[in-house]
N, C-alpha and C. Protein backbone atom coordinates (compact mmCIF):
# COMPACT_ATOMS: atom_id res chain seq x y z
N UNK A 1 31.58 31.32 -40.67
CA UNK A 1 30.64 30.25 -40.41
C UNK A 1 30.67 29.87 -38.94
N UNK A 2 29.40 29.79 -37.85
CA UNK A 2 29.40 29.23 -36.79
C UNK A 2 29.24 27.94 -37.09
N UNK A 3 29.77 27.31 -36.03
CA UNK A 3 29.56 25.89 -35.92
C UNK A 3 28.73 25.53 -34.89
N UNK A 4 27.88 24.52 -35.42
CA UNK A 4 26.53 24.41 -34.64
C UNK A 4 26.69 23.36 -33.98
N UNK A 5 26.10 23.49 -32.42
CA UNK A 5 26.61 22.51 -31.33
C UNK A 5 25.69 22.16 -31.16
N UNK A 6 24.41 21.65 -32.07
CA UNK A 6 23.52 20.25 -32.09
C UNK A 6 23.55 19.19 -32.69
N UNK A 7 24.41 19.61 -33.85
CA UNK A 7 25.33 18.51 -34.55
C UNK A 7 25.76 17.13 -33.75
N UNK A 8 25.52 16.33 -34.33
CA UNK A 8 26.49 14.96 -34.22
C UNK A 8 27.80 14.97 -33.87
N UNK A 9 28.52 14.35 -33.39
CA UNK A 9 30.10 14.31 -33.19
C UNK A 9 30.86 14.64 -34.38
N UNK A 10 31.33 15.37 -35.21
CA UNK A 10 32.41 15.07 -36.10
C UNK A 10 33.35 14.08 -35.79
N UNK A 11 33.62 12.84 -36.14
CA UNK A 11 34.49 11.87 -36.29
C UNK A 11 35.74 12.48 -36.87
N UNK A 12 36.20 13.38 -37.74
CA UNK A 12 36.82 13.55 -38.11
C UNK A 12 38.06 14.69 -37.68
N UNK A 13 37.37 15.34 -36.43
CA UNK A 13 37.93 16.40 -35.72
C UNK A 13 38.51 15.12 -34.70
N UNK A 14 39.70 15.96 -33.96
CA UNK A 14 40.39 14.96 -32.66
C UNK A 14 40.04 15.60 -31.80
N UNK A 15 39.79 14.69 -30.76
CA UNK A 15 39.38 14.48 -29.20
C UNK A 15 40.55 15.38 -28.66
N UNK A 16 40.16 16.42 -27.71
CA UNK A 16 41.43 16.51 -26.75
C UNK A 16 41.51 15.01 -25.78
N UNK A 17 42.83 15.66 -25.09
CA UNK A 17 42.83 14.39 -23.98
C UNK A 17 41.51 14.23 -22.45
N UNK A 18 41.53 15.81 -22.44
CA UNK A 18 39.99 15.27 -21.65
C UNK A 18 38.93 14.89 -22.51
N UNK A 19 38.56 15.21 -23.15
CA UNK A 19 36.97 14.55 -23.60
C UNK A 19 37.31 13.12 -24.54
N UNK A 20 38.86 12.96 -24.61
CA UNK A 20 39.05 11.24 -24.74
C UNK A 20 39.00 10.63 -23.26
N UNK A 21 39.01 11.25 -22.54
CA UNK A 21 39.35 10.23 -21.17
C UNK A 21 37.98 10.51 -20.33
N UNK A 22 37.01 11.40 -20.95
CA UNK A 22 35.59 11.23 -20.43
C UNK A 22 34.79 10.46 -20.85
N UNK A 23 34.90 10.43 -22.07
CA UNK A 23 34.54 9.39 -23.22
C UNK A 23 34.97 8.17 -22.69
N UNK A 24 36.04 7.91 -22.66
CA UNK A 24 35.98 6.32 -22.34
C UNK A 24 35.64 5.99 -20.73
N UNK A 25 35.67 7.15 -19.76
CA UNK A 25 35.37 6.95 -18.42
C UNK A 25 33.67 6.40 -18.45
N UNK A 26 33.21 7.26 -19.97
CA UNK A 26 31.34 6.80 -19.70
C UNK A 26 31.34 5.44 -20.34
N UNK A 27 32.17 4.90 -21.46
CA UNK A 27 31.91 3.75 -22.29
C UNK A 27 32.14 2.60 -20.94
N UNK A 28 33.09 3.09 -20.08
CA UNK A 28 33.56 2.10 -18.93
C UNK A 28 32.29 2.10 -18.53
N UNK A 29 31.43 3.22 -17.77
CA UNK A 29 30.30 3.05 -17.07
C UNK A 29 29.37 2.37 -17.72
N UNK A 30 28.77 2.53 -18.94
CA UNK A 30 28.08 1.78 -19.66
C UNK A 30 28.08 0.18 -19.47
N UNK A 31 29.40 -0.46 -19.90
CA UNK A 31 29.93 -1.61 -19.63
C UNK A 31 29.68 -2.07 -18.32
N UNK A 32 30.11 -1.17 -17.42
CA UNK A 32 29.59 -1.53 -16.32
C UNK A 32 28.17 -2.25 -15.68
N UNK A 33 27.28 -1.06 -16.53
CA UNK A 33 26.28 -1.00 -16.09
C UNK A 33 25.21 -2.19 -16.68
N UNK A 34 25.79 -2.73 -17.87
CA UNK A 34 25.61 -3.55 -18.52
C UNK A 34 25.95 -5.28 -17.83
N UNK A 35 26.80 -5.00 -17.59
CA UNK A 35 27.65 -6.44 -16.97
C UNK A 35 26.63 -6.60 -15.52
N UNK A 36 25.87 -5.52 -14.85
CA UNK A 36 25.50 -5.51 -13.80
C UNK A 36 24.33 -6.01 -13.83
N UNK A 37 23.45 -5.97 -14.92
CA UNK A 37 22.59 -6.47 -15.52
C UNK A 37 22.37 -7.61 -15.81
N UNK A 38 22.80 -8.06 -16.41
CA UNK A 38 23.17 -9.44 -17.30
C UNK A 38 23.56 -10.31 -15.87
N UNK A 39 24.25 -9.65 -14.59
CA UNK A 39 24.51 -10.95 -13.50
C UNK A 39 23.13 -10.52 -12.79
N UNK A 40 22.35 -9.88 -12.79
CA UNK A 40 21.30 -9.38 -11.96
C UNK A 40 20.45 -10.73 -12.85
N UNK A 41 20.20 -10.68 -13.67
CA UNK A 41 19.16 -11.15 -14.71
C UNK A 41 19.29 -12.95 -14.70
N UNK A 42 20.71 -13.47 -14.87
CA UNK A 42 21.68 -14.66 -14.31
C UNK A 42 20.52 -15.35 -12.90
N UNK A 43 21.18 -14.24 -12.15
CA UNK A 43 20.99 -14.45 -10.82
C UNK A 43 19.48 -14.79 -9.97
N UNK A 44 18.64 -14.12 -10.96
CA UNK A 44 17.25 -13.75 -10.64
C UNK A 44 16.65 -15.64 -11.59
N UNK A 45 16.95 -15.79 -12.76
CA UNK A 45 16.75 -17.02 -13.53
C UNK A 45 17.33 -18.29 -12.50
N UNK A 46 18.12 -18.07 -12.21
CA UNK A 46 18.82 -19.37 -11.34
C UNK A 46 18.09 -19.45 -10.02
N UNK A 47 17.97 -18.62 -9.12
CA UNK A 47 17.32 -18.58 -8.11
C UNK A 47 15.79 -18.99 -7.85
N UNK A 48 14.89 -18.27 -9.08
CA UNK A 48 13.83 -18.15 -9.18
C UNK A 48 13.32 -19.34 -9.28
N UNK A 49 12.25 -20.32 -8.62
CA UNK A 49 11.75 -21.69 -9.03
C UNK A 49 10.17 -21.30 -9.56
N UNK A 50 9.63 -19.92 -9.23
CA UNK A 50 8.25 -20.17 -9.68
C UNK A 50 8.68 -18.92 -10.57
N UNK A 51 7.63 -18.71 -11.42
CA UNK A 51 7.22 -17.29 -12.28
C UNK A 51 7.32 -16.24 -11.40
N UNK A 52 7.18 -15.20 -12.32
CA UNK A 52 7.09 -13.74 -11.71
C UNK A 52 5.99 -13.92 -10.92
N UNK A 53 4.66 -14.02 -11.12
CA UNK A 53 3.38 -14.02 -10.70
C UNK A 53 2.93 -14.72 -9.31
N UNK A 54 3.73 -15.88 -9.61
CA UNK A 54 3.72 -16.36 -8.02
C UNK A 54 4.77 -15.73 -7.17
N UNK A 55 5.87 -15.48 -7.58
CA UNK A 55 6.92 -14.90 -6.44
C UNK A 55 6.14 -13.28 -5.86
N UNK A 56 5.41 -12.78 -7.09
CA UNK A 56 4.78 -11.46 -6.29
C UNK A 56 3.41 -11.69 -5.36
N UNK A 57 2.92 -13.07 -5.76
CA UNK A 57 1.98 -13.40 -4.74
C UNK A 57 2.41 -13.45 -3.69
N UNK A 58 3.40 -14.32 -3.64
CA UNK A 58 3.96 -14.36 -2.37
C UNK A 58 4.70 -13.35 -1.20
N UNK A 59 5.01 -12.50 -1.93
CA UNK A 59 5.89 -11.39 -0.92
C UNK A 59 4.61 -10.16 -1.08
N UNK A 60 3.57 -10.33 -1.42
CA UNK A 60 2.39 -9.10 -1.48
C UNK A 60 1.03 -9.46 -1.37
N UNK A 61 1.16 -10.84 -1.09
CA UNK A 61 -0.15 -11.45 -0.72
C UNK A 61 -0.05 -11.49 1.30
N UNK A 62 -1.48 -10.80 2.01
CA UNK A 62 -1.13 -11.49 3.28
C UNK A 62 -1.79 -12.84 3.84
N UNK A 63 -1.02 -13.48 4.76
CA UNK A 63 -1.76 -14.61 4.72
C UNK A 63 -2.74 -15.01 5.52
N UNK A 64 -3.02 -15.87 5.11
CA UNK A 64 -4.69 -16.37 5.08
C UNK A 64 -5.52 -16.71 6.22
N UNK A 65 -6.58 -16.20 6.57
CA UNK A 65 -7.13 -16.00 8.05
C UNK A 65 -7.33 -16.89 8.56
N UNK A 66 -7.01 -17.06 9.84
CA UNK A 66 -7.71 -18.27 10.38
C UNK A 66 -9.29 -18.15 10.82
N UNK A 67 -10.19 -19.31 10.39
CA UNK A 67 -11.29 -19.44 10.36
C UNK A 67 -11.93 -19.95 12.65
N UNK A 68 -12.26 -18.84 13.17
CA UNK A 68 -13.00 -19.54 14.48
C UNK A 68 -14.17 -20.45 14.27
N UNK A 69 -13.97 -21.46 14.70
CA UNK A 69 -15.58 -22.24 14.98
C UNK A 69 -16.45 -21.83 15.89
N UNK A 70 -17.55 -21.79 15.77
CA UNK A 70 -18.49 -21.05 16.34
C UNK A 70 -19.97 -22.01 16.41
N UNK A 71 -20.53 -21.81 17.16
CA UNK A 71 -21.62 -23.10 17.26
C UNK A 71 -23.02 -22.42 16.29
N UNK A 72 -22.81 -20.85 16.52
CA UNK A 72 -23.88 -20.56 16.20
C UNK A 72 -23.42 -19.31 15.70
N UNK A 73 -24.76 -18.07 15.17
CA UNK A 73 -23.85 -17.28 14.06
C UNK A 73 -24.43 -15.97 14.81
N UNK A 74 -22.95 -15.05 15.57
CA UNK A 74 -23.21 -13.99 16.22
C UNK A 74 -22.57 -12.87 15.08
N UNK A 75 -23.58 -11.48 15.10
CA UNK A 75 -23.28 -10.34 14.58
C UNK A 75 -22.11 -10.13 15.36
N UNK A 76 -20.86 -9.60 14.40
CA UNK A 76 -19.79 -8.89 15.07
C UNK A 76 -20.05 -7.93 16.18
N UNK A 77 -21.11 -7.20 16.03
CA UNK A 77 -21.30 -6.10 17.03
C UNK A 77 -22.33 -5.96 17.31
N UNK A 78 -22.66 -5.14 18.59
CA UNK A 78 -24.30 -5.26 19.14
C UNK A 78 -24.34 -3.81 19.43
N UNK A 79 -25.88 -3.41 19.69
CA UNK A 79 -26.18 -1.87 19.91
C UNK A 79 -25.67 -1.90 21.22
N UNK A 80 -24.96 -0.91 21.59
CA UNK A 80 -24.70 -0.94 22.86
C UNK A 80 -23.41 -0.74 23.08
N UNK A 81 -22.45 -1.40 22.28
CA UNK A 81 -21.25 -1.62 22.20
C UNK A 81 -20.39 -0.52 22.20
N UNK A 82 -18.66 -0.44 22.98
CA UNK A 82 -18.25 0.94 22.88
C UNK A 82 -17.33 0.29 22.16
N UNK A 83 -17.42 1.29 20.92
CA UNK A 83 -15.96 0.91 20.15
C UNK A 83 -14.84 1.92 19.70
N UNK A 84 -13.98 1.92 18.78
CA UNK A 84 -13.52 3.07 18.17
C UNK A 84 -13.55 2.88 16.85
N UNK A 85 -13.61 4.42 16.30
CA UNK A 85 -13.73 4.43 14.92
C UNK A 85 -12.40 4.50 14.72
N UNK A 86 -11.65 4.41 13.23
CA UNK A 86 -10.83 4.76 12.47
C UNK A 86 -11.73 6.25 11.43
N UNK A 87 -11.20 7.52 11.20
CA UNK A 87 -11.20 8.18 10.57
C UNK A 87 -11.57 8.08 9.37
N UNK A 88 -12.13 8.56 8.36
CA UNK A 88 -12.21 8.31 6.64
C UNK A 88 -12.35 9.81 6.65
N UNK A 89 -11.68 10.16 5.73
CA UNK A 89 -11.85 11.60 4.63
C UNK A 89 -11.67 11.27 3.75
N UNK A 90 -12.12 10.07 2.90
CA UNK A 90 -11.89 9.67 1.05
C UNK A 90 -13.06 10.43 0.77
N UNK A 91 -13.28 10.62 -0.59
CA UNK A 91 -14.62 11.59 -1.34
C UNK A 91 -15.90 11.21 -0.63
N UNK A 92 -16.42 12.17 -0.34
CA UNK A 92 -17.92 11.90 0.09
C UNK A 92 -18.27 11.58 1.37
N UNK A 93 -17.13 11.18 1.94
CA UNK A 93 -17.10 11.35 3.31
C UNK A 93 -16.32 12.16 4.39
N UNK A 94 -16.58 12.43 5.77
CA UNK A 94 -15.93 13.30 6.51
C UNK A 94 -16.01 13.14 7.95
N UNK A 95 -15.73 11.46 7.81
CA UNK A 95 -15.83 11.21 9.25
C UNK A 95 -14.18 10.83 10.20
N UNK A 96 -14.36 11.82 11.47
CA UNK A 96 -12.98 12.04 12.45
C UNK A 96 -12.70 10.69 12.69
N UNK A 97 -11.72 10.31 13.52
CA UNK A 97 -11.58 9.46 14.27
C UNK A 97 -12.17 9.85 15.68
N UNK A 98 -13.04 8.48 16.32
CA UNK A 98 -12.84 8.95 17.79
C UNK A 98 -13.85 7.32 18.83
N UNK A 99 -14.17 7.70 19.59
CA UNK A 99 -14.78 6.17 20.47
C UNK A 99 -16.06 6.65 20.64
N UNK A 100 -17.02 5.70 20.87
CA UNK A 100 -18.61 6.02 21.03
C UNK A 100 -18.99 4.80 21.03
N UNK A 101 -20.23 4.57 21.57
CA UNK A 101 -21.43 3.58 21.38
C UNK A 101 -22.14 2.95 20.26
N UNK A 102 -22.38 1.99 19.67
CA UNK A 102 -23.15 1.58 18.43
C UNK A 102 -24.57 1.66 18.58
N UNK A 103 -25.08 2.69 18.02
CA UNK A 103 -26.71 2.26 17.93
C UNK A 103 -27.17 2.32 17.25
N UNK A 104 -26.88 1.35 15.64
CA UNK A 104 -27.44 1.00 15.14
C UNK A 104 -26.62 -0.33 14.28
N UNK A 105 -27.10 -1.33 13.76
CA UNK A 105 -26.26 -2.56 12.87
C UNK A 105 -26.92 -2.64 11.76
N UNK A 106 -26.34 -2.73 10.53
CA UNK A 106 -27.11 -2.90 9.55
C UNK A 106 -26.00 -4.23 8.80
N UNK A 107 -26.87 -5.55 8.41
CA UNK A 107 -26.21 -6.44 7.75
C UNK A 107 -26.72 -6.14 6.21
N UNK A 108 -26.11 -6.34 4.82
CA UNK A 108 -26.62 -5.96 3.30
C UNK A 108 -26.49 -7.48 2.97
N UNK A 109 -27.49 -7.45 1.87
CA UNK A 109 -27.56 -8.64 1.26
C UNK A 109 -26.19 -9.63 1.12
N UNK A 110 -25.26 -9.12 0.87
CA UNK A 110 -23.86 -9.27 0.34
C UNK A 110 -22.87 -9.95 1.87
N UNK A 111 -23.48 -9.94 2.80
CA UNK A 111 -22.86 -10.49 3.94
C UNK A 111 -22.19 -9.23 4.14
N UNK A 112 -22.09 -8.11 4.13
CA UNK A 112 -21.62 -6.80 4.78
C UNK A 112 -21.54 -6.45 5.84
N UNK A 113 -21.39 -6.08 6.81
CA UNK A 113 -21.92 -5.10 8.39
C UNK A 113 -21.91 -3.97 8.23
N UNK A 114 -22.11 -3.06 8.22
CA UNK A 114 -22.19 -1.29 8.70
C UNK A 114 -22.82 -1.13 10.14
N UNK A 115 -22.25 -0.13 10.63
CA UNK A 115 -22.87 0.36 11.92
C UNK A 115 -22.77 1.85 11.59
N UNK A 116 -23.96 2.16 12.73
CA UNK A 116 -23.94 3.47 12.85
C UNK A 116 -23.34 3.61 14.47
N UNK A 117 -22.64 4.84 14.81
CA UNK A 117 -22.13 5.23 16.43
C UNK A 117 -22.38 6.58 16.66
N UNK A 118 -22.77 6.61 17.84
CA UNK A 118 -22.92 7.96 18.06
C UNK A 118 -21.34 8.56 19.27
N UNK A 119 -20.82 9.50 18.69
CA UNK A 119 -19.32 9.60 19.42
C UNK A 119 -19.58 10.08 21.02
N UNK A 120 -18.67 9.49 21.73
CA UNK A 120 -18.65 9.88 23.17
C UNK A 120 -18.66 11.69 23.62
N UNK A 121 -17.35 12.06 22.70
CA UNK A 121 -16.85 13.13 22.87
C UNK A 121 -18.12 14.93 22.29
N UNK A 122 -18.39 14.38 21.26
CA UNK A 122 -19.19 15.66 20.98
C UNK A 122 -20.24 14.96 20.26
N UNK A 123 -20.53 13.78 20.79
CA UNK A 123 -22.52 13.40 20.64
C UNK A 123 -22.89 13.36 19.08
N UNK A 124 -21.93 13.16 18.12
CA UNK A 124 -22.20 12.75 16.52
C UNK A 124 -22.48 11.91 16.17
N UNK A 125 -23.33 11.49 15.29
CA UNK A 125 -23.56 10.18 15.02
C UNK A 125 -23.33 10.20 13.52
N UNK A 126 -22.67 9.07 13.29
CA UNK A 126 -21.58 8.61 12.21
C UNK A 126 -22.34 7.20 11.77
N UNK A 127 -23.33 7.00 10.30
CA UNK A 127 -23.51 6.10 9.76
C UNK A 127 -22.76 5.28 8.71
N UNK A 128 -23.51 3.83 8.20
CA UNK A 128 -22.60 2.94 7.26
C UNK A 128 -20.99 3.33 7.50
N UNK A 129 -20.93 2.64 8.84
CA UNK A 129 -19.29 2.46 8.95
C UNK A 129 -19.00 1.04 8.81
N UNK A 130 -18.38 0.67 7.92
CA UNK A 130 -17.90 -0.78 7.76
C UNK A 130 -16.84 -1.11 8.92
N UNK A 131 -17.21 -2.50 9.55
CA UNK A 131 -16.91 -2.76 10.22
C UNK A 131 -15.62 -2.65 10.41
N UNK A 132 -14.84 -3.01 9.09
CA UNK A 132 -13.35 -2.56 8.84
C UNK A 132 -12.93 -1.77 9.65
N UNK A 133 -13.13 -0.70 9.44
CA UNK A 133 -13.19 0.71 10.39
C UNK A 133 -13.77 0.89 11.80
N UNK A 134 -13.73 -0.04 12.74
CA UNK A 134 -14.58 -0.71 13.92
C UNK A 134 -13.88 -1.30 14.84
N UNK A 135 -13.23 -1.23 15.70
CA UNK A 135 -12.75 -1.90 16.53
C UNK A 135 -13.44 -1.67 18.35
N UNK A 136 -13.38 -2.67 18.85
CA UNK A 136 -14.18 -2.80 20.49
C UNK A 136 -13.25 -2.33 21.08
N UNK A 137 -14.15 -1.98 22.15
CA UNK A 137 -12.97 -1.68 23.40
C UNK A 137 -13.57 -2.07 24.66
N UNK A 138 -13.04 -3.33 25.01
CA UNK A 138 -13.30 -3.76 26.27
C UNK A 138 -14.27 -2.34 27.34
N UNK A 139 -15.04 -2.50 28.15
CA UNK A 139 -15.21 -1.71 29.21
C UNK A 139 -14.48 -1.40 30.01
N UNK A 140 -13.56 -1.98 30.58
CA UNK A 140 -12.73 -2.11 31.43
C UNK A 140 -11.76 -1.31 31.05
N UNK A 141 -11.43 -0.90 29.63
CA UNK A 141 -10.11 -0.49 29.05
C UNK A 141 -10.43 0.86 28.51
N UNK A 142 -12.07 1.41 28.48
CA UNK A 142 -12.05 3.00 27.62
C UNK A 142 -11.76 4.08 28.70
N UNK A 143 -11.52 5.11 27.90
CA UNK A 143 -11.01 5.87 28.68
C UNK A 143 -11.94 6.59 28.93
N UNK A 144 -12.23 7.44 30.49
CA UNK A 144 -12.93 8.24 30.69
C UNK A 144 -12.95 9.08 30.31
């Protein structure tokens, strides 16, 4: 008869002295790992004054913009303007990074901006770029 080593432990066979002293080296770890828990869990209840929900607001929320006063209501950007893009390659799009001129603004019902730019470097023109993706660059500061 083989004896089959998917079996359950026989209880009734004896432990050598190593696999008694591995055995209790893991029951130790267990315990361990247990006790580590239970002060983690302690520790987190005592400390904690708001819910989960607010403590993750707080360390993953960023905070909150400050509002400029303004007398009157200027488009972020004007035709003319040299700015730089930020890059996108998400689906459906395939636009580089690089600096160019705005010539065109489009505002959407929704309070949106898009621009279109045409790039300095190899003369492309790159539409519905959310402003997100938009930053100026002083005159004084682009590079030739």
């Amino acid at each position: 008869n083989e004896e089959d080593t998917d079996t359950p432990l026989d209880k009734s066979k004896k432990l050598s002295k190593a696999e008694q002293k591995a055995l209790a080296k893991f029951h130790k770890n267990e315990k361990d790992k247990d006790t580590i828990k239970t002060a983690n869990i302690k520790r987190m209840k005592e400390t904690a004054s708001h819910d989960i929900e607010t403590i993750e607001t707080k360390l993953f929320s960023p905070p909150a913009k400050k509002v400029l006063f303004a007398t009157k209501k200027v488009d972020p950007f004007q035709v003319g303007d040299y700015v730089r893009v930020k890059s996108d390659f998400s689906p459906n799009k395939n636009r580089p990074a690089g600096t160019g001129w705005v010539t065109q603004t489009l505002k959407k019902d929704d309070g949106s901006f898009y621009l279109s730019v045409q790039y300095q470097l190899d003369n492309t023109k790159h539409g519905m770029i959310p402003i997100s993706d938009v930053t100026a660059i002083p005159l004084d500061l682009r590079q030739s």
